[in-house]
Structures are given as C-alpha cells and as structure tokens.
N, C-alpha and C. Protein backbone atom coordinates (compact mmCIF):
# COMPACT_ATOMS: atom_id res chain seq x y z
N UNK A 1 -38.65 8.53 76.57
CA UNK A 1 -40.07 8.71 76.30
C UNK A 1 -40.51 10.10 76.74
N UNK A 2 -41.46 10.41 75.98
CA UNK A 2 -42.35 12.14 75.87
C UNK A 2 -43.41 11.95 76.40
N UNK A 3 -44.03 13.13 76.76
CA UNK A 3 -45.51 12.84 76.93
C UNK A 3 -46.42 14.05 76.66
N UNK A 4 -47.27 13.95 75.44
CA UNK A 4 -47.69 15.07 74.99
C UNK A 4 -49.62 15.06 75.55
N UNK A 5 -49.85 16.60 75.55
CA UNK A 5 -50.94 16.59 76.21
C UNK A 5 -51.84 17.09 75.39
N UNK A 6 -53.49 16.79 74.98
CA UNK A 6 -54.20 17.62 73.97
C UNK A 6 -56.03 17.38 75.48
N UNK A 7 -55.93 18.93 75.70
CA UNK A 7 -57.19 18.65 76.50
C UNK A 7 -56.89 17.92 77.91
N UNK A 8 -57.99 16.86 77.98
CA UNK A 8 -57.23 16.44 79.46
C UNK A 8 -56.69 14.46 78.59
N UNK A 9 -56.42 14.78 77.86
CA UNK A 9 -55.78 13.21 77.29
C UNK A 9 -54.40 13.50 77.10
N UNK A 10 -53.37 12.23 77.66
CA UNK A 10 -52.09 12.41 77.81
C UNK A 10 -51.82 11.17 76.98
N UNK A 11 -51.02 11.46 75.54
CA UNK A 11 -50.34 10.24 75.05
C UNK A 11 -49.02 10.16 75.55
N UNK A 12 -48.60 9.01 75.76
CA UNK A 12 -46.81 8.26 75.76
C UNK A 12 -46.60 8.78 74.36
N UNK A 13 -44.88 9.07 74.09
CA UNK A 13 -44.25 9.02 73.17
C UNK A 13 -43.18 8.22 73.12
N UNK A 14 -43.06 6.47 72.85
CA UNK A 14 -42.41 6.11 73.52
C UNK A 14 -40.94 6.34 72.42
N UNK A 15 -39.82 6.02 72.94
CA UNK A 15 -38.67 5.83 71.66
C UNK A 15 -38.85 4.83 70.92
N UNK A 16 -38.40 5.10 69.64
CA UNK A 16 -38.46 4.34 68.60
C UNK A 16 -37.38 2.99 68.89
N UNK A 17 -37.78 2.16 67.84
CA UNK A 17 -38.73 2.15 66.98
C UNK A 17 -40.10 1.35 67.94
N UNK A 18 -41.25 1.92 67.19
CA UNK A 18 -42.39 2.14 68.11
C UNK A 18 -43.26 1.42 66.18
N UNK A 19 -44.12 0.32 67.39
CA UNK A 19 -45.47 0.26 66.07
C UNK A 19 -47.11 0.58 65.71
N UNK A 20 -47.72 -0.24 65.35
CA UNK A 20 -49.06 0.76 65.24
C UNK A 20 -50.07 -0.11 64.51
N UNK A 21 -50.84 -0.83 65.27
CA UNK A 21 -51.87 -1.17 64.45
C UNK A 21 -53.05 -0.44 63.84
N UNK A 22 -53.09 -0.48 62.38
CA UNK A 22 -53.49 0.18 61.34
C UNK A 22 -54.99 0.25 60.51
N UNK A 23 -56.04 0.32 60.97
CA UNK A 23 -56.92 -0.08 60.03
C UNK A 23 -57.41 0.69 58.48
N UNK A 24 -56.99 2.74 59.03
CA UNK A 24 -57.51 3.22 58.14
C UNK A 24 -58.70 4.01 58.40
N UNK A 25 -59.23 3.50 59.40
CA UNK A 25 -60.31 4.11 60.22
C UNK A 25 -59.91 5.50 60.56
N UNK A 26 -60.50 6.10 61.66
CA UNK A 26 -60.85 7.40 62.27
C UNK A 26 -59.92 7.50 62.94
N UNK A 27 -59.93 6.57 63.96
CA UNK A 27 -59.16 6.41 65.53
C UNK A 27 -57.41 6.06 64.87
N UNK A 28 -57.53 5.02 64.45
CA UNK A 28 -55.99 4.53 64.41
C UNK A 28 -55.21 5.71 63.18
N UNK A 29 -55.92 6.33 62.18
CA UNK A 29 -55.42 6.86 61.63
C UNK A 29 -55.23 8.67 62.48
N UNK A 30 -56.01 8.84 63.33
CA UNK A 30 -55.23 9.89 64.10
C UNK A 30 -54.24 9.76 64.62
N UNK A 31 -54.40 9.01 65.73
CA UNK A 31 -53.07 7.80 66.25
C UNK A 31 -52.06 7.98 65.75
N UNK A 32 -51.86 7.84 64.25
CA UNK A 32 -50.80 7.55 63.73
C UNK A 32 -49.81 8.88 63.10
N UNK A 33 -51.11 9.77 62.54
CA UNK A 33 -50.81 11.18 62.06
C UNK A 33 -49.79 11.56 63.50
N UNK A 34 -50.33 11.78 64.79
CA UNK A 34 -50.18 12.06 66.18
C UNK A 34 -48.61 11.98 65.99
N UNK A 35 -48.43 10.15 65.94
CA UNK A 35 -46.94 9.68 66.02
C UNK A 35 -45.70 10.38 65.03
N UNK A 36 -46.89 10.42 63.59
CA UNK A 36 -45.75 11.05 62.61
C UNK A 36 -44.97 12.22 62.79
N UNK A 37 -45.76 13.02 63.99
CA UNK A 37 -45.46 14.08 64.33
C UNK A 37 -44.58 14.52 65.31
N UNK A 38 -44.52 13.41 66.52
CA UNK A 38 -44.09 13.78 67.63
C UNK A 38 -43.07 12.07 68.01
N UNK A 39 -43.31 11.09 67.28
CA UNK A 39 -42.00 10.23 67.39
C UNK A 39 -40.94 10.33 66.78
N UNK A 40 -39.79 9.86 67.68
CA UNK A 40 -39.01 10.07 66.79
C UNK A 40 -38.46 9.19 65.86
N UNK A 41 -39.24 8.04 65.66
CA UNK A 41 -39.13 7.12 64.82
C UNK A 41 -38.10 6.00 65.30
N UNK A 42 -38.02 4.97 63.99
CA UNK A 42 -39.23 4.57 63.19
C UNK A 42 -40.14 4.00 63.07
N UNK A 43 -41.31 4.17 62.41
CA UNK A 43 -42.96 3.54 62.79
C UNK A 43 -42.97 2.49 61.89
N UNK A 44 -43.50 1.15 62.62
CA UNK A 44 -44.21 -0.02 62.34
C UNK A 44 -45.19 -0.04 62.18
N UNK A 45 -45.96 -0.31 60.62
CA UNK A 45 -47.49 -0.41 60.66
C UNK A 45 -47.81 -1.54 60.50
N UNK A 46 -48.76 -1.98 60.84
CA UNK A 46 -49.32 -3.56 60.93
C UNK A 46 -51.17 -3.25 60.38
N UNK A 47 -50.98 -3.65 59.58
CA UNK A 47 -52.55 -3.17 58.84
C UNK A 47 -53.29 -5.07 58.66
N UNK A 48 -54.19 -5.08 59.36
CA UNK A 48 -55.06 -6.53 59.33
C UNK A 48 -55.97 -6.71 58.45
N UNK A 49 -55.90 -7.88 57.36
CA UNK A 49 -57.62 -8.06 56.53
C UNK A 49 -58.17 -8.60 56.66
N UNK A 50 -58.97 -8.00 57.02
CA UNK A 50 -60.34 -8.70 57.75
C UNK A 50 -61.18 -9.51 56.29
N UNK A 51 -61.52 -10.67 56.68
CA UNK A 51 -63.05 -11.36 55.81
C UNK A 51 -63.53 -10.54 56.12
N UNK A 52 -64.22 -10.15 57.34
CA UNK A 52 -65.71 -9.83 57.35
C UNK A 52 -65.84 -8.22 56.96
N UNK A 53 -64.64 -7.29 56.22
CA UNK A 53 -64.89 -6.41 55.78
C UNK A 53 -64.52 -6.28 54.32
N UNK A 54 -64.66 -7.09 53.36
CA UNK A 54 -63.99 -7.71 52.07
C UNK A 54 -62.68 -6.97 51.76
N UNK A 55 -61.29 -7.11 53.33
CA UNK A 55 -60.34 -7.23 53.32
C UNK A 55 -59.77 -5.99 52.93
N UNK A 56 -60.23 -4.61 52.94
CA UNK A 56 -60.22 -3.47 52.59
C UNK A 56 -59.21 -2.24 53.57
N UNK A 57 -59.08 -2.82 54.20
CA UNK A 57 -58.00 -2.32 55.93
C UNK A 57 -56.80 -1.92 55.22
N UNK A 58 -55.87 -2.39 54.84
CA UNK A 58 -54.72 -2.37 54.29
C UNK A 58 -54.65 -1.34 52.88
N UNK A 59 -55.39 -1.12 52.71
CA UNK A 59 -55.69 -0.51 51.13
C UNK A 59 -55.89 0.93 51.88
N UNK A 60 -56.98 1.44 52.80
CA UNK A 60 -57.63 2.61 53.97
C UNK A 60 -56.17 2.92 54.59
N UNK A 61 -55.48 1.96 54.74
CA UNK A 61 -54.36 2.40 56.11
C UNK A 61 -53.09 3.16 55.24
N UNK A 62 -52.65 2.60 53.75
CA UNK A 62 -52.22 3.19 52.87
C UNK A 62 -52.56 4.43 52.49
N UNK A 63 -53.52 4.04 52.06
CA UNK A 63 -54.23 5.83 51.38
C UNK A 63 -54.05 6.47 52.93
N UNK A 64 -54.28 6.47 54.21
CA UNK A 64 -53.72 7.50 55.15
C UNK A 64 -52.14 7.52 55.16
N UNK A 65 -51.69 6.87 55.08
CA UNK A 65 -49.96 6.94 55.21
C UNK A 65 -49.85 7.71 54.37
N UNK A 66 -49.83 7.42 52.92
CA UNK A 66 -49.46 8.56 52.01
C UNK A 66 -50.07 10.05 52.10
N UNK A 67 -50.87 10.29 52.83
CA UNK A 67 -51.37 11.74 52.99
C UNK A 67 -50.61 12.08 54.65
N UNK A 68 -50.40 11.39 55.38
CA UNK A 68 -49.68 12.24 56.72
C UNK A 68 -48.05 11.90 56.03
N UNK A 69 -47.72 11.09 55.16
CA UNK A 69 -46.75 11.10 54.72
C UNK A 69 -46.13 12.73 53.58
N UNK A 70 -47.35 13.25 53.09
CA UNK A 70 -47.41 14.76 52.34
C UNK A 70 -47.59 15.76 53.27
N UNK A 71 -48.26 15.42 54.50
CA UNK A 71 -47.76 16.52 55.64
C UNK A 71 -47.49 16.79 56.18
N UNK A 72 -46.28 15.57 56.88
CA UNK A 72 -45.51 15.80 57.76
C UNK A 72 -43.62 15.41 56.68
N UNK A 73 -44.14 15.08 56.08
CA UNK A 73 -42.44 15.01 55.36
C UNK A 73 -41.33 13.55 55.85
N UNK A 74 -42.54 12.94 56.89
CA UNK A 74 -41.23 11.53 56.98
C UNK A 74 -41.57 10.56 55.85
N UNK A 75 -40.11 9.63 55.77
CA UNK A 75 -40.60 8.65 55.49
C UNK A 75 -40.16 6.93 56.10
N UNK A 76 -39.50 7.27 57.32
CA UNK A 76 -38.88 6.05 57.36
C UNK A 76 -40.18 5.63 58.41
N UNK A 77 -40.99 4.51 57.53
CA UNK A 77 -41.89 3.93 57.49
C UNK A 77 -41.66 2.19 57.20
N UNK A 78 -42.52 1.12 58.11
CA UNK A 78 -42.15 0.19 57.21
C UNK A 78 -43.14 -0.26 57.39
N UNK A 79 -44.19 -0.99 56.53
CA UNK A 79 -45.52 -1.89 55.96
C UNK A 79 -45.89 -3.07 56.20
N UNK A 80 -46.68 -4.09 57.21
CA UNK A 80 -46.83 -4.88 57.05
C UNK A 80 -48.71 -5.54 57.18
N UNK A 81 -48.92 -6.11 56.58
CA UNK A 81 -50.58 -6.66 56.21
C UNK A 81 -50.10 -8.12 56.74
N UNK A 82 -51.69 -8.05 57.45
CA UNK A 82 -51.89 -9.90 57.16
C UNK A 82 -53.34 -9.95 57.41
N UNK A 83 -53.85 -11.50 57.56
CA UNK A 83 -55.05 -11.43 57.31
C UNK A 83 -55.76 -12.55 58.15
N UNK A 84 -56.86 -11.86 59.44
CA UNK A 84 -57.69 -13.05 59.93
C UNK A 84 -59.36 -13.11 59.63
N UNK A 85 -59.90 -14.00 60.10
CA UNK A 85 -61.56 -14.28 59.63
C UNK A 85 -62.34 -13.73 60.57
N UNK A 86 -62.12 -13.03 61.53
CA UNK A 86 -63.26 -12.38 62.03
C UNK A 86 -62.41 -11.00 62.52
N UNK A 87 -63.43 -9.72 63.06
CA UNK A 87 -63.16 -8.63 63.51
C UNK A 87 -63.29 -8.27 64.72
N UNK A 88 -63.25 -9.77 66.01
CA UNK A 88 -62.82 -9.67 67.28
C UNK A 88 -61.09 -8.91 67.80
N UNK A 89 -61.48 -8.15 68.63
CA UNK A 89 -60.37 -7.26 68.81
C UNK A 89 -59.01 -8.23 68.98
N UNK A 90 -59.26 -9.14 69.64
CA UNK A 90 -58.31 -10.07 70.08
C UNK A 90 -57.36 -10.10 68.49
N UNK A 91 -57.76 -10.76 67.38
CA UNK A 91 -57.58 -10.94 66.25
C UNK A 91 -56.89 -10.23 65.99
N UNK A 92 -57.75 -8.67 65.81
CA UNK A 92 -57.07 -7.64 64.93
C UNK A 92 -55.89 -7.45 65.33
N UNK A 93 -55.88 -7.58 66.89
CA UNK A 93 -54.45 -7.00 67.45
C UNK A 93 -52.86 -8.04 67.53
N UNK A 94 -53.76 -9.20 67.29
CA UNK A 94 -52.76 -10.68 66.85
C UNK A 94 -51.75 -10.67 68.15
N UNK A 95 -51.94 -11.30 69.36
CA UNK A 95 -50.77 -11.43 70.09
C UNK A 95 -49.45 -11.64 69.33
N UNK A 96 -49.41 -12.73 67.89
CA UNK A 96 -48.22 -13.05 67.56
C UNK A 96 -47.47 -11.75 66.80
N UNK A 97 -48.38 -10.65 66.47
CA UNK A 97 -47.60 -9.36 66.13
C UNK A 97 -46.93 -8.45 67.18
N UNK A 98 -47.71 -8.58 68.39
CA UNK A 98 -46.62 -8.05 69.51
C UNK A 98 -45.09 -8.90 69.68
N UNK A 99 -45.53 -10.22 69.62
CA UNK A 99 -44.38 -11.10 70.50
C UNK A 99 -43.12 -10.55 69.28
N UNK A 100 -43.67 -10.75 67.71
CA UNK A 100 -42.83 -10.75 66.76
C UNK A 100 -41.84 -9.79 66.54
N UNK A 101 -42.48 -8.48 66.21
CA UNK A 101 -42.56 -7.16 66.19
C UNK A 101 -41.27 -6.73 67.14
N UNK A 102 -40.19 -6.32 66.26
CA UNK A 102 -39.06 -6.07 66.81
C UNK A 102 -39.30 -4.28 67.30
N UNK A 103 -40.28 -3.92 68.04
CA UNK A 103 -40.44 -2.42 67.89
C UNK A 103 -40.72 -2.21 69.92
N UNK A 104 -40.33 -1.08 70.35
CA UNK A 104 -40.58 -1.11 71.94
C UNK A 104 -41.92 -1.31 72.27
N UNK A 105 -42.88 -0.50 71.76
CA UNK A 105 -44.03 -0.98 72.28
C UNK A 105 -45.09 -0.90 70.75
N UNK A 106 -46.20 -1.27 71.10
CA UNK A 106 -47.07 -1.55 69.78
C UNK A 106 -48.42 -0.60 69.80
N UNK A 107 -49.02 0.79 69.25
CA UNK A 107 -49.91 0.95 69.64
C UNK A 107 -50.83 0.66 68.72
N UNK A 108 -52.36 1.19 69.70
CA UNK A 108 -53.68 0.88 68.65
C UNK A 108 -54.59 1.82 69.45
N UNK A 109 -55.15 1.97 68.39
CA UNK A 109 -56.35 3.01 68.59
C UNK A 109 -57.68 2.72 68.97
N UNK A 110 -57.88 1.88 69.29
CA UNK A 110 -59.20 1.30 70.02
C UNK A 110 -59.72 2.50 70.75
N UNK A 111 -60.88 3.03 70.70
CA UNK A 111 -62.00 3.71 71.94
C UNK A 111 -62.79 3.26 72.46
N UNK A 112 -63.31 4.21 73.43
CA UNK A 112 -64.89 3.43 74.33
C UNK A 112 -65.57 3.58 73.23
N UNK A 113 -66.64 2.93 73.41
CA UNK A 113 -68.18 2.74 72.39
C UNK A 113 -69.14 4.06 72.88
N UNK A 114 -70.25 4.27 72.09
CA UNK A 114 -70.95 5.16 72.37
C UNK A 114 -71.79 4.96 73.75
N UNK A 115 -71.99 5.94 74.64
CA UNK A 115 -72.85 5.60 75.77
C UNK A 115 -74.21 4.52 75.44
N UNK A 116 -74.60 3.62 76.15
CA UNK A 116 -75.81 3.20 75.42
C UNK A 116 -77.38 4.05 75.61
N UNK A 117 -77.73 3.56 74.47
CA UNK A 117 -78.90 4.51 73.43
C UNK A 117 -78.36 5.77 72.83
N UNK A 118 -77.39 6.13 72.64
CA UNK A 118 -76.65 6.99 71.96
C UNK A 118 -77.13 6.59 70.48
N UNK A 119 -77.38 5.35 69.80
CA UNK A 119 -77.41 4.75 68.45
C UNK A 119 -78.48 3.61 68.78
N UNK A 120 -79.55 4.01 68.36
CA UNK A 120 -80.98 3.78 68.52
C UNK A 120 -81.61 2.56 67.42
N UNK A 121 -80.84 3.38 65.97
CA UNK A 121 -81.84 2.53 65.06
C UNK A 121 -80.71 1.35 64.71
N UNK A 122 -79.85 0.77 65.76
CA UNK A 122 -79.17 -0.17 64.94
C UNK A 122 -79.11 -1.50 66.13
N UNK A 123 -79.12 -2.74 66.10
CA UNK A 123 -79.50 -3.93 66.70
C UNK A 123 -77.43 -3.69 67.45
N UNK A 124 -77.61 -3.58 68.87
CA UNK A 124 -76.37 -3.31 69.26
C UNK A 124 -75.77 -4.25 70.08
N UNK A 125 -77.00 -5.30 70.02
CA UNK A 125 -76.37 -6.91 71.02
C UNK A 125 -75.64 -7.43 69.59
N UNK A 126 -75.56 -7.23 68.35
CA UNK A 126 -75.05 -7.69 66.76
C UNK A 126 -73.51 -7.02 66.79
N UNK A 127 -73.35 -6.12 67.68
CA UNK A 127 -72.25 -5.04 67.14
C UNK A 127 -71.21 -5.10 68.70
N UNK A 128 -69.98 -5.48 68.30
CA UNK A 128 -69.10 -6.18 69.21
C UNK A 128 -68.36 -5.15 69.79
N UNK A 129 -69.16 -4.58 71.18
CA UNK A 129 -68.64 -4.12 72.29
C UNK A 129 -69.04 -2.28 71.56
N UNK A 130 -70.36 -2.96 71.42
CA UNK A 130 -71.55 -1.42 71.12
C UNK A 130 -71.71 -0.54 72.21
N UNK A 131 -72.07 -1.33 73.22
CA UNK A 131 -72.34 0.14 74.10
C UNK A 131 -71.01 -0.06 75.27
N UNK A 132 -71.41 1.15 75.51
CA UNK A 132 -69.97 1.63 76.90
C UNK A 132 -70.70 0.36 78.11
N UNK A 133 -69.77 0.40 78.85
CA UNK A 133 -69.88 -0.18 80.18
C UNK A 133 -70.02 0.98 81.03
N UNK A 134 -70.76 1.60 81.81
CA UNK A 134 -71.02 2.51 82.81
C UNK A 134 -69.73 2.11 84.10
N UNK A 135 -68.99 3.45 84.18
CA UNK A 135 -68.00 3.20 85.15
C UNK A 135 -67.02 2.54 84.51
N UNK A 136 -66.38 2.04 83.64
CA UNK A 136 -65.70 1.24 83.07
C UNK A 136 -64.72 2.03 82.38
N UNK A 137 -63.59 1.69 83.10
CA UNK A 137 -62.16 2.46 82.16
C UNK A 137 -60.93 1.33 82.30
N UNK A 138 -61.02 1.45 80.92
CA UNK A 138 -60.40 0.93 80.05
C UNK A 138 -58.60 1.22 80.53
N UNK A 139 -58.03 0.29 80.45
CA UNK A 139 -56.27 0.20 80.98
C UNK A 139 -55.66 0.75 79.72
N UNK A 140 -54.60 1.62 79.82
CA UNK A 140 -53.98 2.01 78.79
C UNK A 140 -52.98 0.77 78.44
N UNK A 141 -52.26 0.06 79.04
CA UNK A 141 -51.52 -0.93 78.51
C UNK A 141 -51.74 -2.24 78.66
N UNK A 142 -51.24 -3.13 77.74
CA UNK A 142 -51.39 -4.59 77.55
C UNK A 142 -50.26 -5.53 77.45
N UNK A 143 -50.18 -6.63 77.71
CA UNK A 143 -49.10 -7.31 77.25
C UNK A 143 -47.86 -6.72 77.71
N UNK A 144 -47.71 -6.87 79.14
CA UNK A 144 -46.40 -6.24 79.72
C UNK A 144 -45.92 -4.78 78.87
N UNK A 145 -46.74 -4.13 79.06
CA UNK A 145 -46.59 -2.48 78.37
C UNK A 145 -46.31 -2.55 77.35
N UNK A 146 -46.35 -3.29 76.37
CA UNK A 146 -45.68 -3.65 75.08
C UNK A 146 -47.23 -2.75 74.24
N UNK A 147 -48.24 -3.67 74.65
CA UNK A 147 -49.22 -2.86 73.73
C UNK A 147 -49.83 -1.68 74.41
N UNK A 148 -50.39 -0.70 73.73
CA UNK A 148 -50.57 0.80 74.46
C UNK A 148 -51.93 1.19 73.07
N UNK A 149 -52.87 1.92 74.23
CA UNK A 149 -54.50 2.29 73.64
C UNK A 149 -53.93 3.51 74.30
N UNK A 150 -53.59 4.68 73.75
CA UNK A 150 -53.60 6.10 74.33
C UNK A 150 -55.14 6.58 74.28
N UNK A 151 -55.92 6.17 73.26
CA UNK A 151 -57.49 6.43 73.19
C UNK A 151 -58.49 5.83 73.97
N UNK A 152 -58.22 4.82 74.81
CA UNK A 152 -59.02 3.96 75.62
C UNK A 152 -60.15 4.51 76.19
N UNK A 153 -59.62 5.64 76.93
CA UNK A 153 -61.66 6.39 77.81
C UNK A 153 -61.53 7.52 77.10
N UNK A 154 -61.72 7.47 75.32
CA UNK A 154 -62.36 8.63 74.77
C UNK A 154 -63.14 7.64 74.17
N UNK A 155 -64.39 8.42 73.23
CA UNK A 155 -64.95 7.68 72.34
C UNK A 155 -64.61 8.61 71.01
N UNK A 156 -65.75 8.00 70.21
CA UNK A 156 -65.69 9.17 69.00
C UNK A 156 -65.88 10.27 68.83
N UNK A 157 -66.68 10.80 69.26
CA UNK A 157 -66.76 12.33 70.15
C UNK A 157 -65.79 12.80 70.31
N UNK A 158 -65.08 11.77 71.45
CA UNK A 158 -63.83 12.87 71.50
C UNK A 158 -62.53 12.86 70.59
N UNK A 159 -62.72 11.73 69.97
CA UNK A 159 -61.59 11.64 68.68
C UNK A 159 -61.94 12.95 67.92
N UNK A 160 -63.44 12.70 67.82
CA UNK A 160 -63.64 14.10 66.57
C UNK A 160 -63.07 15.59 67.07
N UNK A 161 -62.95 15.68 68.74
CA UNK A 161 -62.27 16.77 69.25
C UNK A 161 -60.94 16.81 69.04
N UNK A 162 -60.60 15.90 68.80
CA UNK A 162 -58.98 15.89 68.30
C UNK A 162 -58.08 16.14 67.43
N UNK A 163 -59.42 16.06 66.36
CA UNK A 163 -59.29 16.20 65.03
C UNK A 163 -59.29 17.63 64.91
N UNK A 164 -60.62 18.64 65.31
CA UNK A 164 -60.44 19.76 65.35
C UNK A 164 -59.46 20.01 66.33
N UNK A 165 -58.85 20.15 67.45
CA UNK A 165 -57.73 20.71 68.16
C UNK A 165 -56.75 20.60 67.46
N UNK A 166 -56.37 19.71 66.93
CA UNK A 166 -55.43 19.31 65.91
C UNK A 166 -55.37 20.16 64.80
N UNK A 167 -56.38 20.49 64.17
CA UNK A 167 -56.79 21.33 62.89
C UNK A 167 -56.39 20.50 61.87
N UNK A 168 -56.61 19.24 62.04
CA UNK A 168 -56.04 18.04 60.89
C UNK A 168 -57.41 17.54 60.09
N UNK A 169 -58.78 18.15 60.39
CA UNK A 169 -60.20 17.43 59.86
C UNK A 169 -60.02 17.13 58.45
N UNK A 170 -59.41 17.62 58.06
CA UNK A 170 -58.66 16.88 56.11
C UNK A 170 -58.62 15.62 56.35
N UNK A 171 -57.95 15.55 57.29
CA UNK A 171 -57.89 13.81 57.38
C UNK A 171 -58.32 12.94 57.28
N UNK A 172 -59.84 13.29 57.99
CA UNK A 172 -60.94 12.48 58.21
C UNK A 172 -61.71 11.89 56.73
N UNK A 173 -61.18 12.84 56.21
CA UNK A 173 -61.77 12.09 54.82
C UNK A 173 -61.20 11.27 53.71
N UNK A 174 -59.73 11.01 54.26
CA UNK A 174 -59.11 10.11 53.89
C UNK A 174 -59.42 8.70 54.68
N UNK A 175 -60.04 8.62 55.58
CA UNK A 175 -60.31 7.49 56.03
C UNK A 175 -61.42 6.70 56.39
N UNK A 176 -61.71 5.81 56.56
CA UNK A 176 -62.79 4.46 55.89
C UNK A 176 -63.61 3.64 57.13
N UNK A 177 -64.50 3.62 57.54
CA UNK A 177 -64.90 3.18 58.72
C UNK A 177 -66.26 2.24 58.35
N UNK A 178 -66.27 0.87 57.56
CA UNK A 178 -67.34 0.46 57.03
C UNK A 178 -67.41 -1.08 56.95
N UNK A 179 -68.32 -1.44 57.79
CA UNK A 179 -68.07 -3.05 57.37
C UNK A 179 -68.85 -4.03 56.11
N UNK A 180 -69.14 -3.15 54.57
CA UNK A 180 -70.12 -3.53 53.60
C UNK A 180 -68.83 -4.67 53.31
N UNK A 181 -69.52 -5.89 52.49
CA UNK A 181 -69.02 -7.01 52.04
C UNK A 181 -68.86 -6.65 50.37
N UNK A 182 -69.67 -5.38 50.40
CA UNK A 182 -69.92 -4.88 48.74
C UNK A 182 -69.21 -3.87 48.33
N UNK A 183 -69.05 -3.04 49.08
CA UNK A 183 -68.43 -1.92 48.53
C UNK A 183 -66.97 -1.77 48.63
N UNK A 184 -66.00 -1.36 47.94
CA UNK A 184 -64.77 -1.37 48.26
C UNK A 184 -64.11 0.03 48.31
N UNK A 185 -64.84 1.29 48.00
CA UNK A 185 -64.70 2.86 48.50
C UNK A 185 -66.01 2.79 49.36
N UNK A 186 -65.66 4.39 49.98
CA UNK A 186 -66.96 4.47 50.63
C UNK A 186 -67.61 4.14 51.56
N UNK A 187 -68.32 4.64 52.31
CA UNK A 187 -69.20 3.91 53.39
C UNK A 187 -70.77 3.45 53.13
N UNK A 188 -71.40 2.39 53.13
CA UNK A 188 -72.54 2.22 53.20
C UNK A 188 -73.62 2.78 53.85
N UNK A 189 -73.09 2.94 55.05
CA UNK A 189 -74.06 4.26 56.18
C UNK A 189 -75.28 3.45 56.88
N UNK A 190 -74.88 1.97 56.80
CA UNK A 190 -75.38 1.17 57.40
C UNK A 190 -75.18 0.44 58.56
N UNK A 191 -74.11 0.19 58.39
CA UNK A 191 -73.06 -1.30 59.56
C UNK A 191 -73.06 -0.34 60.68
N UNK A 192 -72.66 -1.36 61.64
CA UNK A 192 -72.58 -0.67 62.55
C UNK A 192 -71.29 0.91 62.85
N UNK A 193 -70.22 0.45 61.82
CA UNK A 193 -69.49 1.26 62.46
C UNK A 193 -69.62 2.62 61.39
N UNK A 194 -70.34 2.74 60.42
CA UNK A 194 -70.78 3.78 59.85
C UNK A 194 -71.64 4.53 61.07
N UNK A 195 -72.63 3.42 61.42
CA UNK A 195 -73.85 4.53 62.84
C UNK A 195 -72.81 5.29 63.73
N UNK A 196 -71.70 4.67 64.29
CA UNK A 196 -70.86 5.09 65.39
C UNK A 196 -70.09 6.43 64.89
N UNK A 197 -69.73 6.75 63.33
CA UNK A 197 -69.15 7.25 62.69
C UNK A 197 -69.30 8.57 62.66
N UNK A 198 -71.03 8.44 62.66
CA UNK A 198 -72.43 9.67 62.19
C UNK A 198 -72.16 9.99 63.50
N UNK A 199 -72.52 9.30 64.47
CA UNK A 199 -73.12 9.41 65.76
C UNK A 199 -71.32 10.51 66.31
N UNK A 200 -70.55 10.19 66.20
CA UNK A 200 -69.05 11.27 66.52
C UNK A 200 -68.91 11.78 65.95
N UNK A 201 -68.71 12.25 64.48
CA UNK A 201 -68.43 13.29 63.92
C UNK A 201 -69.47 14.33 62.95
N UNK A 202 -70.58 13.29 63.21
CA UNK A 202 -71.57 14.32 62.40
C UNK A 202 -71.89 13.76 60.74
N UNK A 203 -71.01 13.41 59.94
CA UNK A 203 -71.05 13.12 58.83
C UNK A 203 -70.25 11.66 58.88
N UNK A 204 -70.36 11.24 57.78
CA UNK A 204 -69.67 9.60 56.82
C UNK A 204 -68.18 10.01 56.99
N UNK A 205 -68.08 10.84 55.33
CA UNK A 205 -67.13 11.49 54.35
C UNK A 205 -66.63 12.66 55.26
C-alpha cells in the first residue's frame, strides 16, 4: 500500500484488487478517477439503483468510467449494479457487497454535509444527514478496514478543491448529482443534493 497526498488530505492506495462504490456523482466519481491513476489495479465497481432516484446511478457511474477510462488509458475494470428501495447510506453501501466482494478493501466516497445554514432555502430535517455535526469526524474505515471513506472530513467544497488541484474540472460535468423521479439527464436544481451541489462547486453542470 501507497499513500498519496493532495493539500492536507491523505488517501490509502491499497493493493489491488481494490473496489469502489459508484454512484456517478461528484465525490465517488473523483474517488475513482484518483484510483485510475494511482492503483495498481484491478478496480471493482459496484454501482447501486436506487428507487428513490428513478434508478439512474449505474447509467452516471458508466458515462464516468468511460471518460477516466479515455484519460487515463486502463482498462482492466470490472462492473457490477444492483438495486435497493431507499437512499440510506447503510443500503447504498450493502454490507453483503463488502462480505462478497473478492477485492482487499472496498472504497466510497461519502463526505461531511454542508456546515448548517450553509443551504437555507431547502427543508434539511427531509435531507438524510444535511447538516455537519459540529466537532464530528468521521472514521476513515469500516467493517474491519475492509471499507475505506478517504473523503470523510471534507465536504463539497473541498471535493471541488480537488477537482481544481487535480486540473480534472472536465470531469465534473460528466457527472450527475440529482434525486428527480422525472428526469433521467440532468439535474433538476431542486432536491436536495442539487442545493449541496450549487452550494460546493458553484454551478449544476
């Protein structure tokens, strides 16, 4: 294992094969660009469909693979989707995909939430694990080190710093951060995780 440094955030690089839960989003799709770059393979993706986002995760996590797949040149990649009814973290992260998951450890891109009142015009007792906890830091590992949040005490803010340090902000617009039941491109600029979206990087798209 490696350990690479950007700012004062230190990711694990652990040896392969190493996996990655996938949504397509902001966070997990840096995450993953990160890995394409500096593991040495091979990466497990585990992409979840959610009901409560009309199941659109897996479709977002693709369209990013194939673009860090055009700029970094790997491909030994391997794909897997499945699908639960709500978008509690517990869920997304499926204990039975760690236990299964023939890979050393499993990551995910989860961050802190925005400080609270950071995001004003949106009902944030509705929006699951909206505001930060004051003093509250987050453990980098789970599940007997198996699962790993290298993003845990950043938020979006500082993802979006990552993006520029990185000089990867192309990216960002390959990826999808929206919980509409209607739309299947695009962000609505409504849900909550569109506000969180605005509120870190400035723009949607």
């Amino acid at each position: 294992m490696k350990t690479i440094t950007f700012n004062n955030l230190t990711v694990d690089i652990h040896d392969g094969p190493i996996g990655i839960i996938m949504s397509g989003g902001a966070d997990s799709s840096l995450l993953f660009y990160i890995l394409m770059k500096h593991a040495p393979g091979p990466i497990h993706v585990f992409s979840c469909a959610n009901g409560k986002t009309n199941n659109r995760e897996p479709y977002g996590a693709l369209n990013v693979i194939n673009r860090c797949i055009e700029l970094t040149g790997r491909k030994d990649l391997f794909f897997y989707s499945y699908w639960v009814d709500h978008k509690l973290w517990d869920n997304m992260i499926s204990r039975e995909v760690v236990k299964r998951a023939d890979v050393n450890v499993v990551y995910g891109g989860f961050t802190r939430p925005p400080p609270e009142g950071a995001i004003v015009d949106f009902d944030t007792d509705a929006a699951y694990g909206a505001v930060e906890t004051p003093g509250l830091v987050s453990p980098y590992y789970y599940e007997n080190d198996r699962l790993y949040y290298p993003f845990a005490n950043i938020n979006k803010k500082g993802v979006a710093e990552l993006y520029k340090e990185l000089d990867i902000e192309e990216l960002y617009s390959y990826t999808r951060s929206c919980e509409s039941l209607t739309l299947t491109t695009g962000h609505c600029g409504n849900c909550w995780w569109c506000k969180e979206r605005v509120w870190g990087f400035g723009r949607l798209e």
